[in-house]
Protein backbone atom coordinates (compact mmCIF):
# COMPACT_ATOMS: atom_id res chain seq x y z
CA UNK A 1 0.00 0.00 0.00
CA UNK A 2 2.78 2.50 0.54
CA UNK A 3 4.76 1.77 -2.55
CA UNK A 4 1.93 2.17 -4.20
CA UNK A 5 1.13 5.46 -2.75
CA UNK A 6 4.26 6.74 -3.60
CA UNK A 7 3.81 5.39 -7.68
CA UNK A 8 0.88 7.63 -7.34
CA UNK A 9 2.71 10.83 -6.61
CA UNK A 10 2.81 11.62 -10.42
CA UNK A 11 -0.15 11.65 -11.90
CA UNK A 12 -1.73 12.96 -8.61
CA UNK A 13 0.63 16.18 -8.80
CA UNK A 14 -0.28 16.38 -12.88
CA UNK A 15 -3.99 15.91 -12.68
CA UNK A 16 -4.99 16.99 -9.35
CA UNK A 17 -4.85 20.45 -10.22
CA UNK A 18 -6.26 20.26 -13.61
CA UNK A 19 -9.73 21.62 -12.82
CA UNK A 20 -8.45 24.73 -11.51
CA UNK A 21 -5.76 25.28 -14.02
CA UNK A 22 -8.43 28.27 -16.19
CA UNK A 23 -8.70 29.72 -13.22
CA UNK A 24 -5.36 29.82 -11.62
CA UNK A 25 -4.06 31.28 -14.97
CA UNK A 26 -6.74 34.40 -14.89
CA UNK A 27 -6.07 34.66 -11.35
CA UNK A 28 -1.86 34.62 -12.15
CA UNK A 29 -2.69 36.86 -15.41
CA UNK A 30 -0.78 34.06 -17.18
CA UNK A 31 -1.77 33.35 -20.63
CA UNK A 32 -3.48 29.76 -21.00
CA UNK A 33 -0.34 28.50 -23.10
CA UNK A 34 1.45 29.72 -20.23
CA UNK A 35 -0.35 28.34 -17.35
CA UNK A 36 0.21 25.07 -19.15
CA UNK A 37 3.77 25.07 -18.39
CA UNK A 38 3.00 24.26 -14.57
CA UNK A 39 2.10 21.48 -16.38
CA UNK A 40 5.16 20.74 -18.06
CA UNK A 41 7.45 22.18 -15.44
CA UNK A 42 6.26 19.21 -13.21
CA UNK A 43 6.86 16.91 -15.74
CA UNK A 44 10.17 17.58 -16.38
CA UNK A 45 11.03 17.90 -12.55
CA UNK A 46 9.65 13.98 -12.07
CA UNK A 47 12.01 13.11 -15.30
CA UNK A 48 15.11 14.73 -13.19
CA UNK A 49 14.38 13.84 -9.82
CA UNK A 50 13.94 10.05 -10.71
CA UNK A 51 17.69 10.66 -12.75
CA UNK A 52 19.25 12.47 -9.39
CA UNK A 53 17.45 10.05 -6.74
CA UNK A 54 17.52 6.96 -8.13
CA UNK A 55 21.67 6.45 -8.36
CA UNK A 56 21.67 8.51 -4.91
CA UNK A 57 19.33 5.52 -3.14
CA UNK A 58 22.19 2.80 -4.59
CA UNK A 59 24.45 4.62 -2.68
CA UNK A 60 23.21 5.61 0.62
CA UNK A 61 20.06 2.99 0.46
CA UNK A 62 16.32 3.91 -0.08
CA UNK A 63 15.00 4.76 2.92
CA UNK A 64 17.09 7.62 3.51
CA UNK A 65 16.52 9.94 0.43
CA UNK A 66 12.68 8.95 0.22
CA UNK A 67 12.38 10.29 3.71
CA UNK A 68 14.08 13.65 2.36
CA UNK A 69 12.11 13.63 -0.77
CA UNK A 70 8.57 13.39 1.00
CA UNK A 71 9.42 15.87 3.33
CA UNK A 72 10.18 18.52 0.36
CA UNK A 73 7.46 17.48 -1.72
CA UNK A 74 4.85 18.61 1.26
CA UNK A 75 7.17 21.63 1.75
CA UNK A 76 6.97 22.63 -2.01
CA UNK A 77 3.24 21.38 -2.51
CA UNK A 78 2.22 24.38 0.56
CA UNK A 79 4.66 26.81 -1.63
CA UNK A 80 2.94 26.20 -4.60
CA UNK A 81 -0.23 26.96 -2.43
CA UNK A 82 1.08 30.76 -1.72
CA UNK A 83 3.12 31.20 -5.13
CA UNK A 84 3.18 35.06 -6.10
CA UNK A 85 3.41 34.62 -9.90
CA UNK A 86 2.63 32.39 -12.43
CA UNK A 87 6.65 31.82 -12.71
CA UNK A 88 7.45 31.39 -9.70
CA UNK A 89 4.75 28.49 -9.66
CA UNK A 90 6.03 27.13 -12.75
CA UNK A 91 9.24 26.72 -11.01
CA UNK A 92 7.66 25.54 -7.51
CA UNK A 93 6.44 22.92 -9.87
CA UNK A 94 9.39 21.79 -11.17
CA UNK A 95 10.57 22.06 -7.91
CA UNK A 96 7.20 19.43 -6.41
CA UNK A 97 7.52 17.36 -9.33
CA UNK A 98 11.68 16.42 -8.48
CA UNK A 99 10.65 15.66 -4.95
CA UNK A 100 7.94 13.80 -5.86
CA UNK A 101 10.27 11.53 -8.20
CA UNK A 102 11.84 10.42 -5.96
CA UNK A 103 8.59 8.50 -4.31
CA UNK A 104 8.28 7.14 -7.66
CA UNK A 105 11.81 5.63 -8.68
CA UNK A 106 12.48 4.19 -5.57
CA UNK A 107 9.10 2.34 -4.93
CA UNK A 108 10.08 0.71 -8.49
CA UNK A 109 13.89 -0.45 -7.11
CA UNK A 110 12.51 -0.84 -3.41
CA UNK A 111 9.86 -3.98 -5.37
CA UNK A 112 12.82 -5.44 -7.31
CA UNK A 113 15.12 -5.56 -4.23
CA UNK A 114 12.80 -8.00 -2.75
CA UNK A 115 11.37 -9.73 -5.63
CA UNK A 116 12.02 -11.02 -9.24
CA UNK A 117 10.82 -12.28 -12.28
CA UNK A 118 6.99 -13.06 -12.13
CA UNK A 119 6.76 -12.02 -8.74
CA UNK A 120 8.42 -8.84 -9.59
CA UNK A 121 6.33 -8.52 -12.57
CA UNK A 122 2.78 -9.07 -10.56
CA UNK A 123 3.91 -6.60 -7.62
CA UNK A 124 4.77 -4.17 -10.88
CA UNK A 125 1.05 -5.05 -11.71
CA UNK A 126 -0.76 -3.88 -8.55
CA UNK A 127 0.90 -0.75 -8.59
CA UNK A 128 -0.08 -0.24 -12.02
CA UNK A 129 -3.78 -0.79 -10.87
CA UNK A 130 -3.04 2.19 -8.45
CA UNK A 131 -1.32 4.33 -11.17
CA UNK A 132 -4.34 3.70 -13.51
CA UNK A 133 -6.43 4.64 -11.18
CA UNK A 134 -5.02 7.93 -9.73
CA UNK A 135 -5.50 9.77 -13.03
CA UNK A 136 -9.25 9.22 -13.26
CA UNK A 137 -9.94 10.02 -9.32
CA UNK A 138 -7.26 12.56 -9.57
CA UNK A 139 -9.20 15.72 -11.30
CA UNK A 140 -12.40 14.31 -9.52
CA UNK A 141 -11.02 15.16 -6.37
CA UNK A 142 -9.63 19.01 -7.36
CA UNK A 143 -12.76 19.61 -9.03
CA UNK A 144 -14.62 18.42 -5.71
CA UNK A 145 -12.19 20.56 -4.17
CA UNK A 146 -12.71 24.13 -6.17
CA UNK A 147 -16.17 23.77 -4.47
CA UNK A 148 -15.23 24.86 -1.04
CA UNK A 149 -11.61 26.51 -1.76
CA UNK A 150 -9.65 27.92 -4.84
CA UNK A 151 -6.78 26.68 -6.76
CA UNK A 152 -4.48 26.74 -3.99
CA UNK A 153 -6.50 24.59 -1.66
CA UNK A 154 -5.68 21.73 -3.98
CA UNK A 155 -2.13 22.42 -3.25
CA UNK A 156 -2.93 22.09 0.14
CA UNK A 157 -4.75 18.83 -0.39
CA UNK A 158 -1.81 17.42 -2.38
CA UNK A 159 0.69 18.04 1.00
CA UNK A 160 -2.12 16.98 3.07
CA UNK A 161 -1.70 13.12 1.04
CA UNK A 162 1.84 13.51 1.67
CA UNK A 163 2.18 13.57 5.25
CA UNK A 164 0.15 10.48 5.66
CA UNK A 165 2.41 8.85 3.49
CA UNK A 166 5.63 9.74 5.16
CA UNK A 167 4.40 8.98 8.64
CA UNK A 168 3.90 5.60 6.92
CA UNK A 169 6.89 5.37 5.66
CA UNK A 170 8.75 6.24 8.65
CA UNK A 171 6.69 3.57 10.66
CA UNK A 172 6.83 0.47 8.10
CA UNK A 173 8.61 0.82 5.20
CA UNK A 174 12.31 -0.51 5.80
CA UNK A 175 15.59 -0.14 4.73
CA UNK A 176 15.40 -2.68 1.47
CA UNK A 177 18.83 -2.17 0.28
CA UNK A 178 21.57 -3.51 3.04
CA UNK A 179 24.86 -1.88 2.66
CA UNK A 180 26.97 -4.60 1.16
CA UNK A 181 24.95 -4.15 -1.76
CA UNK A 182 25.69 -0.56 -1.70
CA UNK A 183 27.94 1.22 -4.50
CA UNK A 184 30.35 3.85 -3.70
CA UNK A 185 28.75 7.29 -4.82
CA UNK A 186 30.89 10.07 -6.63
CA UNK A 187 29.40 11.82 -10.29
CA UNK A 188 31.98 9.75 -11.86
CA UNK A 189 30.76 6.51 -10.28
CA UNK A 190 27.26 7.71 -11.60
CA UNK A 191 28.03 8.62 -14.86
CA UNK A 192 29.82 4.71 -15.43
CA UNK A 193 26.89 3.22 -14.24
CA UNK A 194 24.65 5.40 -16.79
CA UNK A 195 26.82 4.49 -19.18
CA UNK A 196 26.91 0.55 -18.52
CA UNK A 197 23.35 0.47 -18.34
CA UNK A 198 22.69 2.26 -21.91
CA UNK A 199 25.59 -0.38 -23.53
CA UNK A 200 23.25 -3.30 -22.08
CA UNK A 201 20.85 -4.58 -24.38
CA UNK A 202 18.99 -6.39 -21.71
CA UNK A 203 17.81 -2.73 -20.16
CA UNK A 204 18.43 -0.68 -23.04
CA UNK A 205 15.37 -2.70 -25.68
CA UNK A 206 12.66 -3.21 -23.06
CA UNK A 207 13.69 0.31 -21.45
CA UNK A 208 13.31 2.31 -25.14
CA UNK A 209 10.10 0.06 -25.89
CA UNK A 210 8.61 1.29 -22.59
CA UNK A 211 9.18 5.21 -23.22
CA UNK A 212 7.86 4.54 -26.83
CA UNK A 213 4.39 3.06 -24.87
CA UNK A 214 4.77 5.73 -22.62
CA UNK A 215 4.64 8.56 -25.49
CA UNK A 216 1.85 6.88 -26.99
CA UNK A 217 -0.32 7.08 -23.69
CA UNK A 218 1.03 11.11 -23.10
CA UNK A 219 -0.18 11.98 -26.76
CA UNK A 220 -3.52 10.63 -25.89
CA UNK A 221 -3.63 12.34 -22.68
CA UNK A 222 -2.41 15.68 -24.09
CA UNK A 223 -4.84 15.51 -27.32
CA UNK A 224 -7.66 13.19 -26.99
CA UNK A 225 -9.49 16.01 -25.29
CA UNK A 226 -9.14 18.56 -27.92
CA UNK A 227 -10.16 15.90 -30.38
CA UNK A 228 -12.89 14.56 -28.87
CA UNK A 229 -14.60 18.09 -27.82
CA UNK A 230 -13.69 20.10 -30.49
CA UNK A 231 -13.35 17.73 -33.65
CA UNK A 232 -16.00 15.04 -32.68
CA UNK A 233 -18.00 17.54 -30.33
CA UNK A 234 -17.91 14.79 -27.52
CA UNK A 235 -19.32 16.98 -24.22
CA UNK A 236 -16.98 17.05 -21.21
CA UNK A 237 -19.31 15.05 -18.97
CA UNK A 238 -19.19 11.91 -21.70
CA UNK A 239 -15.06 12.74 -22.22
CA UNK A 240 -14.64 12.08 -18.83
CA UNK A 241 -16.72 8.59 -18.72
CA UNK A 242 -14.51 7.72 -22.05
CA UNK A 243 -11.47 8.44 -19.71
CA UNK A 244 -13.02 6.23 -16.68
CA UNK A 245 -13.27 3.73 -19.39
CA UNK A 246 -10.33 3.56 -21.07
CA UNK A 247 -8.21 3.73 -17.45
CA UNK A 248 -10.08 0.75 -16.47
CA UNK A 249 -9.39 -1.28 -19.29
CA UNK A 250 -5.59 -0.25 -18.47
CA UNK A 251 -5.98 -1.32 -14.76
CA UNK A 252 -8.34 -4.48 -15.70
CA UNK A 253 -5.06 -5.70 -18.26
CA UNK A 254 -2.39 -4.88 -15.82
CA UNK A 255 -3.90 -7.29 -13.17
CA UNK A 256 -4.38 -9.92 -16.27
CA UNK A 257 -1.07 -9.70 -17.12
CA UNK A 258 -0.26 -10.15 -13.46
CA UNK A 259 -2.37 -13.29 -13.10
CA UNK A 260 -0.70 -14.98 -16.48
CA UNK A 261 3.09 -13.50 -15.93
CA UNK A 262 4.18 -16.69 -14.26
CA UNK A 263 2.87 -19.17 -16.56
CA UNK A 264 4.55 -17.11 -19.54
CA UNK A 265 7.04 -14.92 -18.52
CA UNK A 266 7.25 -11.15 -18.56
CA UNK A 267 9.00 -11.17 -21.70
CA UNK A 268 5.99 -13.03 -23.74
CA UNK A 269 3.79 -11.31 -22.24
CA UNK A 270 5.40 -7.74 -23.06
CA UNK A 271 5.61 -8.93 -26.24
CA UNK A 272 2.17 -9.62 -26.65
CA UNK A 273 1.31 -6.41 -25.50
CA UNK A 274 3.25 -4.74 -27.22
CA UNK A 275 1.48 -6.21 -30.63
CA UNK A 276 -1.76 -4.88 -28.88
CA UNK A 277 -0.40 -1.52 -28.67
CA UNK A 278 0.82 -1.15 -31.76
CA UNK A 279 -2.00 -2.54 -34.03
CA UNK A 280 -4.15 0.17 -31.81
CA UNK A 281 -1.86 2.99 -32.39
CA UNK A 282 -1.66 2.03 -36.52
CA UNK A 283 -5.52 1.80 -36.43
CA UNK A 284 -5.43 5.28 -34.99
CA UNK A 285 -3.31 6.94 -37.64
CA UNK A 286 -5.34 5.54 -40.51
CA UNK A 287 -8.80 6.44 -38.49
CA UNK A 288 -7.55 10.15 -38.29
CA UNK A 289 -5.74 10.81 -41.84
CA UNK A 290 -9.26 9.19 -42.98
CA UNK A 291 -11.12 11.65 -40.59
CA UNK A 292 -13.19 8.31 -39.78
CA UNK A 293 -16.26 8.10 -37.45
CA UNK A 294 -16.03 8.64 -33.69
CA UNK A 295 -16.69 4.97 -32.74
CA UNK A 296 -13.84 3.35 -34.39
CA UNK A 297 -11.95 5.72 -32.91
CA UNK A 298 -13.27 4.92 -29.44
CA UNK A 299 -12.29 1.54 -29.56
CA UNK A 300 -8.98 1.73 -31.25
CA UNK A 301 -8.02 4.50 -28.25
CA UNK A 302 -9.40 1.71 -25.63
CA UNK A 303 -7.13 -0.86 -27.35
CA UNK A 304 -4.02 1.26 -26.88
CA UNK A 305 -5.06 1.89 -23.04
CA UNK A 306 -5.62 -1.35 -22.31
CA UNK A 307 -2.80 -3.28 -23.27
CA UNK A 308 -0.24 -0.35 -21.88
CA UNK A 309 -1.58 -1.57 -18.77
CA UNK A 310 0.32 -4.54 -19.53
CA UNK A 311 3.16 -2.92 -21.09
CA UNK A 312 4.42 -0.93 -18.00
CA UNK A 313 4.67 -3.65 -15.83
CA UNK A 314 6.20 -6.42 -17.63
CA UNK A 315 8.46 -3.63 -19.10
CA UNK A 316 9.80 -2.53 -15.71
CA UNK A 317 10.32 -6.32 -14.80
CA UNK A 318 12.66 -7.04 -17.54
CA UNK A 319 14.75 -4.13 -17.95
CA UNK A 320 15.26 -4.45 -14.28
CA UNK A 321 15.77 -8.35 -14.38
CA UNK A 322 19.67 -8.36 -14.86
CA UNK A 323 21.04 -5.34 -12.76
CA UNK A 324 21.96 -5.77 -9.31
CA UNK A 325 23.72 -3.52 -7.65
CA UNK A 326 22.55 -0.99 -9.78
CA UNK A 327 18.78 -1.17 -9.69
CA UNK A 328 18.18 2.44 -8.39
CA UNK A 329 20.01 4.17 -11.72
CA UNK A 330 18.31 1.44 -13.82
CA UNK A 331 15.28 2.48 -12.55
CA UNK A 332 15.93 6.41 -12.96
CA UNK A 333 16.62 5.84 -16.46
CA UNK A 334 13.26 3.81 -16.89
CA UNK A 335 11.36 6.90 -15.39
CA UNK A 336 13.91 9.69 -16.98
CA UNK A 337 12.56 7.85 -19.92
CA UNK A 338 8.81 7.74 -19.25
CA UNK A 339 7.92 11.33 -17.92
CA UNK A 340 10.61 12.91 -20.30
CA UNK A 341 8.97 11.86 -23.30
CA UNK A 342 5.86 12.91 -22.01
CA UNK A 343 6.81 16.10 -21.27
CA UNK A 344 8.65 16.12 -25.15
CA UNK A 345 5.16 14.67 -26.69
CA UNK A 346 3.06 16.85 -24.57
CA UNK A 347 3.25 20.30 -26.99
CA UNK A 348 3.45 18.52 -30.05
CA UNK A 349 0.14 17.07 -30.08
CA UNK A 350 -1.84 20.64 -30.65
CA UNK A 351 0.84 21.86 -33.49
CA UNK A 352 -2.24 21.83 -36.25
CA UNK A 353 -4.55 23.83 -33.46
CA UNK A 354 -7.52 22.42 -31.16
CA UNK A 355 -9.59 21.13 -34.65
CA UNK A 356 -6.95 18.57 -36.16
CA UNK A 357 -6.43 15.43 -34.61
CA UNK A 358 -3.61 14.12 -37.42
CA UNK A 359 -0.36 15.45 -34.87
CA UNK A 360 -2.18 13.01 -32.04
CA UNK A 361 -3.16 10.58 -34.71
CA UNK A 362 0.75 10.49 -36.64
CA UNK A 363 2.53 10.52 -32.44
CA UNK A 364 0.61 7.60 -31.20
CA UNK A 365 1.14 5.48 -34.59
CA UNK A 366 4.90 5.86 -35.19
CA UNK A 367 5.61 5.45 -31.73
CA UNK A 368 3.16 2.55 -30.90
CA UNK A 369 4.80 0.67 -34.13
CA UNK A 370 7.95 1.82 -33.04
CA UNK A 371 7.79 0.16 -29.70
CA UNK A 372 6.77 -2.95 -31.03
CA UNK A 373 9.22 -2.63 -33.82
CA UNK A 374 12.30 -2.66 -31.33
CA UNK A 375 11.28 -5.02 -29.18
CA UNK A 376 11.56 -7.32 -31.99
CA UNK A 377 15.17 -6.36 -33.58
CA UNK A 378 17.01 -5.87 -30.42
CA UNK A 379 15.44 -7.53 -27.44
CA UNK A 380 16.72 -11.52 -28.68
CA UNK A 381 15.13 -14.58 -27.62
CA UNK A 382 12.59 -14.39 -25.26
CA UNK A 383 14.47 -16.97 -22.85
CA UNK A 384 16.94 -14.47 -22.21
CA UNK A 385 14.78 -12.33 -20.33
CA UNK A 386 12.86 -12.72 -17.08
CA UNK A 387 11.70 -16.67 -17.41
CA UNK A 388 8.65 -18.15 -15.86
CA UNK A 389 8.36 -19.48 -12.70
CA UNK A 390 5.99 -21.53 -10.49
């Protein structure tokens, strides 16, 4: 329960605030372009604090810097609560978003320090049933919230979930990472590791396959609301039951794929979903250069969710299968990967304006394809990776 708390920390400090965000930029006199970068800005601070906190917990351990890292993010979440200006709060973001990496990467290393292969793969699972499900309750929860306070008040209610979370923490989350299995730190010793990791083949395919996945899922969360509303004049009410939808078929695959990982392997079974993701994603490019119907489109965008829920986990498990000793960098690079794409996709999706849905459609095909496509070439024989086991 408290690892997967702290997986939630991103996409409860993206969406959260995302029913205020109109009115925090009149109220900031930020333009809505600009108010979006609070967006971004958090983004890009989960990217580098999974980069900075993951090699930092394989040298001093995990329990150490997550303490430190929930402790800012409730510090920064009541700054962002008083910010002055809209850049100042783009940079308190940043600032929340860092913190709040470091919740994220270490939760993944903390899993594979006590577990592996299928085991690894269906604890990877249930915290993908809580990340699936923090993006739909998410926005629910700041809307409910703009009822009774303003924009800031969500702030408030993200560092409220955080001390909860660290009192946990402190109380029964321990020390997963003894010190003989401890690296000496140093920039230098940092760097080598990087650089081992992105020479291995065995992180490097299933890693590059899982930020593909990942940018197809961030161009559907960036566009599929401009398309929807604007293009296929879906109303808000119904967009957000097509979300619910979709983000349970994500969930509902995840804990599939953790029910059937140890009879095939994470490897197969990434495999597999990878085909699912990219035969979605290719039906989505031809449904929007043909400027096909709506319902099509609604299934094809349900196929992509769905079997990403199985991507992410099985994914994780076997670019993390093979690196001991260095699990806390692997995993930085696996989220460095995942929100930094996002945060890359993110703008390019409305290049053609609110009324074309082509950029979303042209994003989530080559990359969905893409994904597939190097899992195949460069991730060798599926025995190689995390194996089956009973």
């Amino acid at each position: 329960m408290i690892l997967g708390g702290l997986s939630a920390f991103g996409p409860l400090s993206m969406d959260m605030y995302l029913p205020g965000l109109p009115t925090l930029s009149r109220d900031l006199g930020a333009s809505a372009s600009t108010g979006q970068l609070t967006l971004t800005g958090c983004m890009l601070g989960i990217a580098a604090g999974q980069l900075f906190t993951g090699p930092l917990s394989d040298t001093l351990g995990r329990r150490r810097p997550l303490l430190a890292g929930l402790v800012g993010y409730v510090a920064a979440s009541l700054a962002c609560a008083v910010a002055p200006s809209i850049w100042t709060l783009i940079l308190l973001r940043f600032l929340q978003g860092t913190l709040g990496g470091a919740g994220v990467v270490i939760a993944r290393a903390i899993v594979r320090d006590l577990f592996s292969g299928a085991e690894a793969a269906r604890i990877y699972a249930l915290l993908m049933a809580v990340m699936g499900v923090a993006p739909v309750f998410a926005p629910l929860v700041g809307g409910q919230a703009l009822a009774i306070t303003s924009w800031r008040g969500i702030f408030v209610v993200l560092a409220a979930i955080g001390i909860p979370l660290l009192l946990s923490t402190i109380a029964w989350l321990p020390e997963t990472l003894p010190p003989e299995r401890r690296h000496s730190g140093g920039l230098g010793a940092t760097l080598r590791t990087f650089g081992g990791l992105l020479r291995d083949r065995r992180f490097t395919a299933p890693a590059t396959a899982f930020s593909l996945a990942c940018a197809v899922l961030f161009a559907y969360i960036a566009g599929s609301s401009f398309v929807l509303e604007d293009l296929y004049g879906v109303s808000p009410q119904v967009f957000s039951l097509v979300f619910a939808v979709n983000s349970a078929g994500l969930v509902g695959m995840s804990q599939l794929g953790g029910r059937l990982v140890g009879r095939f392997g994470a490897a197969a079974l990434l495999r597999c979903a990878l085909g699912g993701v990219a035969a979605g994603s290719a039906a989505v490019l031809i449904l929007t250069l043909t400027h096909a119907g709506l319902a099509p489109l609604l299934i094809a965008l349900f196929v992509i969710l769905s079997f990403n829920g199985m991507v992410f986990p099985n994914a994780t498990a076997v670019a993390l299968a093979d690196q001991e000793g260095a699990l806390g960098s692997a995993s930085a690079l696996l989220g460095m990967g995942q929100f930094g794409t996002g945060a890359l996709i993110a703008p390019l999706v409305g290049l053609a304006g609110n009324h074309n849905a082509i950029p979303m459609g042209v994003l989530i095909g080559v990359c969905g394809v893409a994904a597939l496509g190097i899992d195949l070439v460069f991730s060798g024989p599926l025995a190689r990776a995390v194996p089956a086991e009973t």
